[in-house]
PDB file of N, CA and C in Angstrom:
ATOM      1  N   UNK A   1      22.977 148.285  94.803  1.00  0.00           N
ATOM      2  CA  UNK A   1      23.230 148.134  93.385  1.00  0.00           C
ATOM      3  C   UNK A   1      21.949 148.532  92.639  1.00  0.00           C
ATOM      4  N   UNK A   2      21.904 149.444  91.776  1.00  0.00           N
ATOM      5  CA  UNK A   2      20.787 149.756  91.262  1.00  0.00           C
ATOM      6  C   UNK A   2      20.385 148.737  89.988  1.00  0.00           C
ATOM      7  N   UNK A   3      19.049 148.859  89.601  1.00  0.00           N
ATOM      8  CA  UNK A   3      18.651 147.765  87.949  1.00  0.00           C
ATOM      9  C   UNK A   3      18.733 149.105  87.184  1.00  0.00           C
ATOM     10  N   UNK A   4      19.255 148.382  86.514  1.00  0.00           N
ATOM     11  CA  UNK A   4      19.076 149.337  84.863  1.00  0.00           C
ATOM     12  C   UNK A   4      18.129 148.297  83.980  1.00  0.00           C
ATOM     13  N   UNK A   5      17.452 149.395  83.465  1.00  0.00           N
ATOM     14  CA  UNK A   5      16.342 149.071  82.663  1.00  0.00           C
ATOM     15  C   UNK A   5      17.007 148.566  81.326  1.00  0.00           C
ATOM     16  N   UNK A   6      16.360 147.729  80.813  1.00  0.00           N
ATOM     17  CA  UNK A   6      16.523 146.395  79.561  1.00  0.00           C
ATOM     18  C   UNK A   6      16.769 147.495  78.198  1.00  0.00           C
ATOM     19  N   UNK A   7      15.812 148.905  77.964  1.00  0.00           N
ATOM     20  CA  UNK A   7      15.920 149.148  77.595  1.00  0.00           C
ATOM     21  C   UNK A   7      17.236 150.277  77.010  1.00  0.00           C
ATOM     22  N   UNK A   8      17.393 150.701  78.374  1.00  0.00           N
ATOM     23  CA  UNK A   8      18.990 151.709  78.850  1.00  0.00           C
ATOM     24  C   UNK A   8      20.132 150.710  78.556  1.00  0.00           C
ATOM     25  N   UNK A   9      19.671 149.286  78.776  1.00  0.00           N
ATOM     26  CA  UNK A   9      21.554 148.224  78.516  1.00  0.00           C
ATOM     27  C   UNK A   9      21.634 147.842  76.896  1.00  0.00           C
ATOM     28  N   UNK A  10      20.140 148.303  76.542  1.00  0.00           N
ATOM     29  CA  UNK A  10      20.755 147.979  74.980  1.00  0.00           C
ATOM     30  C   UNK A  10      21.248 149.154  74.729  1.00  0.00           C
ATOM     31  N   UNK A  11      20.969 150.187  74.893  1.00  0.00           N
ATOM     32  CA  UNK A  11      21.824 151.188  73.914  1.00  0.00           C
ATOM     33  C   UNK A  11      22.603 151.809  75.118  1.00  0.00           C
ATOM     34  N   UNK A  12      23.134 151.433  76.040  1.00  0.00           N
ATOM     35  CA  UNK A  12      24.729 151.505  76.396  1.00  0.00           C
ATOM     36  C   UNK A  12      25.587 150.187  76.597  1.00  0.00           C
ATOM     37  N   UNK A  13      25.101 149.200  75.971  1.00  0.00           N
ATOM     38  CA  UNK A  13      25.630 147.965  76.424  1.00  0.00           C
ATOM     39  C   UNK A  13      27.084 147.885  76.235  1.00  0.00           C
ATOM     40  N   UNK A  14      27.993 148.548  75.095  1.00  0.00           N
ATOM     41  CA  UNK A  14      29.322 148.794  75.836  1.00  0.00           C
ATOM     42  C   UNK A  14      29.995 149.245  76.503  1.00  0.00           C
ATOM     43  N   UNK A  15      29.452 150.277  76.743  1.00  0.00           N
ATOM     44  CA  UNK A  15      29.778 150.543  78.279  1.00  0.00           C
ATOM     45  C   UNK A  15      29.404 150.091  79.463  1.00  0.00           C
ATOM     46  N   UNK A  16      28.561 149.234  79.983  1.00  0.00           N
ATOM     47  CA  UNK A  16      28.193 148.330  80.905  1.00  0.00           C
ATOM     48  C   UNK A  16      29.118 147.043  80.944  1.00  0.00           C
ATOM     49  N   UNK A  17      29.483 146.489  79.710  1.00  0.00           N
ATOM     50  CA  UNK A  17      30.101 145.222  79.499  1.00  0.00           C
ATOM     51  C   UNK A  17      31.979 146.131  80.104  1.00  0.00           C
ATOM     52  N   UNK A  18      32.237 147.303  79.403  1.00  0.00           N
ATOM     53  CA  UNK A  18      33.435 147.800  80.545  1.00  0.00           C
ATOM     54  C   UNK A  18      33.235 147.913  81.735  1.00  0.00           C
ATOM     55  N   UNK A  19      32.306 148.412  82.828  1.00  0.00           N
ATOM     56  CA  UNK A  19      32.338 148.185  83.758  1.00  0.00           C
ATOM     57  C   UNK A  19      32.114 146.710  84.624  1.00  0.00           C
ATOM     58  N   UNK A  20      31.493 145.646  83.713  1.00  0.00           N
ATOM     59  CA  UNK A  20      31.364 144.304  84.301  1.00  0.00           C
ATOM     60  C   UNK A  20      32.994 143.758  84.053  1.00  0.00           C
ATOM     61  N   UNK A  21      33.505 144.181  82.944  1.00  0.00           N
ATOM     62  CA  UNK A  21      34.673 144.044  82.436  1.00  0.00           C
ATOM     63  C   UNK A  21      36.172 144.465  83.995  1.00  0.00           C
ATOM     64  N   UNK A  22      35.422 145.382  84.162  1.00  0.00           N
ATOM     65  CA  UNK A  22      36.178 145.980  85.579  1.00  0.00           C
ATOM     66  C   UNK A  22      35.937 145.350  87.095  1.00  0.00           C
ATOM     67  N   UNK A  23      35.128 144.676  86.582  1.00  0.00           N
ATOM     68  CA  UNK A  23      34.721 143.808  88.103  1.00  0.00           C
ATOM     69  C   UNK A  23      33.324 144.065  88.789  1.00  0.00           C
ATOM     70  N   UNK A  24      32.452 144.733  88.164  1.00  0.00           N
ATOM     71  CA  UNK A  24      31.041 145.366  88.755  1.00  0.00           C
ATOM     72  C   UNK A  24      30.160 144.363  88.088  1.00  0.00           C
ATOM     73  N   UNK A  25      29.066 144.067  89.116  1.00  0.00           N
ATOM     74  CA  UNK A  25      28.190 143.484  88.674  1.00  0.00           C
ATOM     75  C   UNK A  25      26.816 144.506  88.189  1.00  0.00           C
ATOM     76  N   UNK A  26      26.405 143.807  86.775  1.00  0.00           N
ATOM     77  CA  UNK A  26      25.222 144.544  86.700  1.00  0.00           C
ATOM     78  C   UNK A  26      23.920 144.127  86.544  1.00  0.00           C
ATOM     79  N   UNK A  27      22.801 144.162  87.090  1.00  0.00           N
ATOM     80  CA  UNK A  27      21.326 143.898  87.501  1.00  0.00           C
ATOM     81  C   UNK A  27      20.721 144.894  86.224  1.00  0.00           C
ATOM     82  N   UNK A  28      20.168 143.833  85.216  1.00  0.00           N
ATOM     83  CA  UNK A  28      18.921 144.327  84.513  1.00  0.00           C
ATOM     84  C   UNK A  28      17.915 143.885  84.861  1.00  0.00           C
ATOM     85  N   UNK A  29      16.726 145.227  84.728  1.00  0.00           N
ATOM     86  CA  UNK A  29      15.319 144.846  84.680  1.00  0.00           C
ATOM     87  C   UNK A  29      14.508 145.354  84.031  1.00  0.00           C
ATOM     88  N   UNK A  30      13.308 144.992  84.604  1.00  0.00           N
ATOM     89  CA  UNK A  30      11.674 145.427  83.420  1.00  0.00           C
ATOM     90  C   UNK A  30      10.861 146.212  84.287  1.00  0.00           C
ATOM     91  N   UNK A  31      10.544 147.203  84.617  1.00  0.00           N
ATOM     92  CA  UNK A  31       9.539 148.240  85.419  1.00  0.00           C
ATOM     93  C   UNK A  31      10.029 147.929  86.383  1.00  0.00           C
ATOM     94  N   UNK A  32      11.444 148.245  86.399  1.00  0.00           N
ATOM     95  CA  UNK A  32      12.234 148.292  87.610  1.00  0.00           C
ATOM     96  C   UNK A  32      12.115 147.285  88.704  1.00  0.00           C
ATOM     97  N   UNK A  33      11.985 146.272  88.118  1.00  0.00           N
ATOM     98  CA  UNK A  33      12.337 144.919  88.747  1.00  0.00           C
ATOM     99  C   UNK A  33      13.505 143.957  88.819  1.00  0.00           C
ATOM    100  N   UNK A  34      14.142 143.144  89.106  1.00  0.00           N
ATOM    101  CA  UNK A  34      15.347 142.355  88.566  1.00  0.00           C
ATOM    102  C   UNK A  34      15.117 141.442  87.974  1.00  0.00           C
ATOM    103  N   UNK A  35      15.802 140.981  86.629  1.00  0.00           N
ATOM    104  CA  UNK A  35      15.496 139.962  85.804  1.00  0.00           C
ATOM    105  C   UNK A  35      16.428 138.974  85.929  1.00  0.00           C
ATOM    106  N   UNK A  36      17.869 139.819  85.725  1.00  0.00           N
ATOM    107  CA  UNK A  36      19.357 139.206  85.194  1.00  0.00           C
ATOM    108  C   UNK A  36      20.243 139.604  85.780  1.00  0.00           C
ATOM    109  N   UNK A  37      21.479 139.634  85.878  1.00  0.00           N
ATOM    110  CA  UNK A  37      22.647 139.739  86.284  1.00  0.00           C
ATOM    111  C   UNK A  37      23.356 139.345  85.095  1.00  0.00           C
ATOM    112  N   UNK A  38      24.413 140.611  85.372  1.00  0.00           N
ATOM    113  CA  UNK A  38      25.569 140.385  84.405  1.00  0.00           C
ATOM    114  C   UNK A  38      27.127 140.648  84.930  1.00  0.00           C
ATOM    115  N   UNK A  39      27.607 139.402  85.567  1.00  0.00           N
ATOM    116  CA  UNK A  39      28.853 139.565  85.969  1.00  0.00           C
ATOM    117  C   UNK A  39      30.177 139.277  85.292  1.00  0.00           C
ATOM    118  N   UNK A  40      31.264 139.385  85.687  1.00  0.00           N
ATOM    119  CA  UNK A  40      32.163 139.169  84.564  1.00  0.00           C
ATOM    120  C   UNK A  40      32.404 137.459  84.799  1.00  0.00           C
ATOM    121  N   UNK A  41      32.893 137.092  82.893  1.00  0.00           N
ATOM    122  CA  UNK A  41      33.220 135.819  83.087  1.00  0.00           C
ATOM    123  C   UNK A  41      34.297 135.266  83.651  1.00  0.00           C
ATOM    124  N   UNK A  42      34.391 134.429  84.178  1.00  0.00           N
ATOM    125  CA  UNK A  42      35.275 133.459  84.789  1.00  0.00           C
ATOM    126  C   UNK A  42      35.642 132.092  84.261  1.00  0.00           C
ATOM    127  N   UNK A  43      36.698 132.069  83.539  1.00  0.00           N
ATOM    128  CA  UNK A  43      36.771 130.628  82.841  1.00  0.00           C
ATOM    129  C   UNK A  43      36.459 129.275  83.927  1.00  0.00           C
ATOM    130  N   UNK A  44      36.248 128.194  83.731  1.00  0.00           N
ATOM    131  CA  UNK A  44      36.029 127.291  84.468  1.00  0.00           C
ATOM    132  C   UNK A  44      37.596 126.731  83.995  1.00  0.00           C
ATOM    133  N   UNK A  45      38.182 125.963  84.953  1.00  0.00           N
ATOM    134  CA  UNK A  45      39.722 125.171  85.100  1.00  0.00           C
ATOM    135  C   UNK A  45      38.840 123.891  84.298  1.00  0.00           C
ATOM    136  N   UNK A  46      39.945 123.367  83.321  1.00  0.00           N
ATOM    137  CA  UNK A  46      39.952 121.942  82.646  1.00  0.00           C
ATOM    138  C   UNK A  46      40.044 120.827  83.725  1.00  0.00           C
ATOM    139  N   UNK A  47      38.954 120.045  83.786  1.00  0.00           N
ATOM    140  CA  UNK A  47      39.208 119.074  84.132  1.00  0.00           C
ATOM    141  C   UNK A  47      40.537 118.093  84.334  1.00  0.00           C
ATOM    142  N   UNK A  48      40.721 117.686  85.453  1.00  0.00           N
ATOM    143  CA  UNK A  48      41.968 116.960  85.461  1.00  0.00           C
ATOM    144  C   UNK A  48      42.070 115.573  84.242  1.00  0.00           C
ATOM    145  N   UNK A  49      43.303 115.081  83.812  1.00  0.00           N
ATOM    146  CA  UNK A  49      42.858 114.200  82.903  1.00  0.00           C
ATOM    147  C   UNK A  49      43.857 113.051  83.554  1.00  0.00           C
ATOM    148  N   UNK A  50      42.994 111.759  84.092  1.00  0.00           N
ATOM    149  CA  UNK A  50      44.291 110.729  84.797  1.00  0.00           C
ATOM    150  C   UNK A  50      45.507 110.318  83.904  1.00  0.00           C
ATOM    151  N   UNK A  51      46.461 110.218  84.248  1.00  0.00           N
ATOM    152  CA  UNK A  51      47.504 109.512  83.230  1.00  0.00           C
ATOM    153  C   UNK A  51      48.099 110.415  82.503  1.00  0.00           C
ATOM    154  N   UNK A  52      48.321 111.570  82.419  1.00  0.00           N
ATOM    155  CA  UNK A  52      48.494 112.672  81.786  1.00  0.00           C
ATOM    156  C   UNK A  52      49.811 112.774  82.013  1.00  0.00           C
ATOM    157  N   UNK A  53      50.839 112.304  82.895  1.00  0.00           N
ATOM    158  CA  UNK A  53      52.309 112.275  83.435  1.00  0.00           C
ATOM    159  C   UNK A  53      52.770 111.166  82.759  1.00  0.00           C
ATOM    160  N   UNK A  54      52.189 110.182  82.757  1.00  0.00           N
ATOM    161  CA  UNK A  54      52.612 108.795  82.809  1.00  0.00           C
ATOM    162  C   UNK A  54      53.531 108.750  81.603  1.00  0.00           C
ATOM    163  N   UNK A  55      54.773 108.144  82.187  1.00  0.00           N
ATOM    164  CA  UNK A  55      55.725 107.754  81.666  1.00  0.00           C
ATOM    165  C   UNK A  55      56.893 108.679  81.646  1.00  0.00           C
ATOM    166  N   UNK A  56      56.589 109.954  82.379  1.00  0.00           N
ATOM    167  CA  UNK A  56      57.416 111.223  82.821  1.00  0.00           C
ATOM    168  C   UNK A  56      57.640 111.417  84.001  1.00  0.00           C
ATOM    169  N   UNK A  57      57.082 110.110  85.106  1.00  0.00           N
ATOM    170  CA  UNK A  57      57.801 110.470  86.529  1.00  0.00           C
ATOM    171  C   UNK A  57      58.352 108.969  86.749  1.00  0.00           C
ATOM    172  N   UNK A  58      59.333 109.021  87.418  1.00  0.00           N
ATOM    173  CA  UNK A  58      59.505 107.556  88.107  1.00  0.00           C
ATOM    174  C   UNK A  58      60.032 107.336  89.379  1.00  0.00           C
ATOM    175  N   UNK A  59      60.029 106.725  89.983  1.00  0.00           N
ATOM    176  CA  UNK A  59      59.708 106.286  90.995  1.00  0.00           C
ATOM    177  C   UNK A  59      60.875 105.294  91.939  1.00  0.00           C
ATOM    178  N   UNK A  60      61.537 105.550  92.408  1.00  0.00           N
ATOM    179  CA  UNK A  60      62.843 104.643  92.619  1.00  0.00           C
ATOM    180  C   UNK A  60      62.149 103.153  93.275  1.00  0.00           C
ATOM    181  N   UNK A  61      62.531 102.002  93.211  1.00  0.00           N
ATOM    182  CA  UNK A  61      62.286 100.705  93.898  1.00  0.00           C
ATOM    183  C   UNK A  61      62.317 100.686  95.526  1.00  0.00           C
ATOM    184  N   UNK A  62      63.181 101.430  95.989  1.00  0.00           N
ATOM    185  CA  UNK A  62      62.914 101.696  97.366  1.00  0.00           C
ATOM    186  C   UNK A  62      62.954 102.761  98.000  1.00  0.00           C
ATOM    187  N   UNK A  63      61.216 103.561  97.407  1.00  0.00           N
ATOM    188  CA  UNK A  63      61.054 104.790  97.443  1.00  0.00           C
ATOM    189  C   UNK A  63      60.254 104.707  99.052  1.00  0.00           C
ATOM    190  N   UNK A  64      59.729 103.410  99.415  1.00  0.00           N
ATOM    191  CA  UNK A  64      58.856 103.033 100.693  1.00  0.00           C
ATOM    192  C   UNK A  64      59.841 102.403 101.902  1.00  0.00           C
ATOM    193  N   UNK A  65      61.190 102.586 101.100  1.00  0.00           N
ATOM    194  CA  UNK A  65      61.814 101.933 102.388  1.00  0.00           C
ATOM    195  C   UNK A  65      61.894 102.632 103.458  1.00  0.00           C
ATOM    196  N   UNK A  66      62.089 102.190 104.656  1.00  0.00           N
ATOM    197  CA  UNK A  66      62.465 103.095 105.916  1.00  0.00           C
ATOM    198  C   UNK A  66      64.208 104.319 105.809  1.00  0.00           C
ATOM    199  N   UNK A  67      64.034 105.269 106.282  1.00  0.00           N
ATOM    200  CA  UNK A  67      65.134 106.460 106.276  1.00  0.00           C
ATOM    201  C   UNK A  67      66.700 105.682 107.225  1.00  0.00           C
ATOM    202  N   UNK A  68      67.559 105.991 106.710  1.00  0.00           N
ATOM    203  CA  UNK A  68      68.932 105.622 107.697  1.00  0.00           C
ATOM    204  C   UNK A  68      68.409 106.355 108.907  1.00  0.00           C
ATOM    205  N   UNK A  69      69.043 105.413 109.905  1.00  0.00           N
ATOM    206  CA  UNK A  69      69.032 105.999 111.393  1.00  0.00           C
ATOM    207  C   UNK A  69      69.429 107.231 111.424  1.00  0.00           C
ATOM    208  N   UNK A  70      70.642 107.766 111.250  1.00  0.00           N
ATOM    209  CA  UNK A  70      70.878 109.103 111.231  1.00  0.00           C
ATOM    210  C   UNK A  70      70.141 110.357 110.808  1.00  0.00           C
ATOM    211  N   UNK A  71      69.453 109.867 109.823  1.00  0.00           N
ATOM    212  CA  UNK A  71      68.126 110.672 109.904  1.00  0.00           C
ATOM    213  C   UNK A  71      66.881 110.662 110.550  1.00  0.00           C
ATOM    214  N   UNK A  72      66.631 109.584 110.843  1.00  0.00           N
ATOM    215  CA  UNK A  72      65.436 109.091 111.312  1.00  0.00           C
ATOM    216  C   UNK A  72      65.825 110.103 112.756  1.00  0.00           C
ATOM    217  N   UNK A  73      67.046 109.843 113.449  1.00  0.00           N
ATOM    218  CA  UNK A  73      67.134 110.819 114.486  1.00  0.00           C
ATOM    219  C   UNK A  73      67.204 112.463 114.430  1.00  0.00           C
ATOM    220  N   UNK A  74      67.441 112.854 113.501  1.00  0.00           N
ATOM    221  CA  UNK A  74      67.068 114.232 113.020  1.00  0.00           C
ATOM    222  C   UNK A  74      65.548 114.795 113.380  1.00  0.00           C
ATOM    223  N   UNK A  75      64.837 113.706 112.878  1.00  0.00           N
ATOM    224  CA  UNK A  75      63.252 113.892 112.839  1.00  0.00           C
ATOM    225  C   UNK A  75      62.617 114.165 114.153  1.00  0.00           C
ATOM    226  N   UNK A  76      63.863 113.073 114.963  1.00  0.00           N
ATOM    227  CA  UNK A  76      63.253 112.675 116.242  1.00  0.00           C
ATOM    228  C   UNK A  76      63.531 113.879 117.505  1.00  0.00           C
ATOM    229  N   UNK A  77      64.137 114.615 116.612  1.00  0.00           N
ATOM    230  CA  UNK A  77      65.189 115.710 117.745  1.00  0.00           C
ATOM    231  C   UNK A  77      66.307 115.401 118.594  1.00  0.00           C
ATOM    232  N   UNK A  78      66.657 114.006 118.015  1.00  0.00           N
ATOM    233  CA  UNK A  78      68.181 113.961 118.841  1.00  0.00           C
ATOM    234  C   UNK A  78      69.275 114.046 118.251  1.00  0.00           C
ATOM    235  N   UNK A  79      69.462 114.510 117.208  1.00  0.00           N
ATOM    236  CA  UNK A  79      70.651 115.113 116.588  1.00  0.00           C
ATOM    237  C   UNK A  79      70.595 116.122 115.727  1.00  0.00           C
ATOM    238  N   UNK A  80      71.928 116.765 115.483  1.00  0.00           N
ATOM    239  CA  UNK A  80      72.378 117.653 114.101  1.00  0.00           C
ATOM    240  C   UNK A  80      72.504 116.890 113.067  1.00  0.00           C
TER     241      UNK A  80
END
């Protein structure tokens, strides 16, 4: 990846921001050194927020009970 000089990204800086725009990363520097990086942005995901459902799912009373036998043997591989 080559540096482009500080002075070359100001006066092409829209066209650099299209190619970071395209997925390329670009390395500025100063007497051809590396200073910066300029990659494209990536939003960060919103934080989850607890309770955010609540009162939109529910839950049957005997959602923990044990399965009818007839299924329970399904699971088990002894029946159709």
């Amino acid at each position: 990846m080559a540096v482009i000089n500080v002075h070359e990204a100001k006066t092409h800086l829209s066209r650099l921001l299209e190619r970071v725009r395209a997925g390329e990363e670009i390395i500025l520097g100063k007497s051809g050194k590396p200073i910066a990086k300029i990659v494209p942005y990536t939003p960060q995901a919103e934080p989850r927020k607890p309770g955010i459902a609540k009162g939109k799912i529910w839950i049957a009373d005997n959602f923990d009970d044990p399965l009818p036998e007839d299924i329970m043997k399904v699971f088990r591989g002894e029946g159709k």
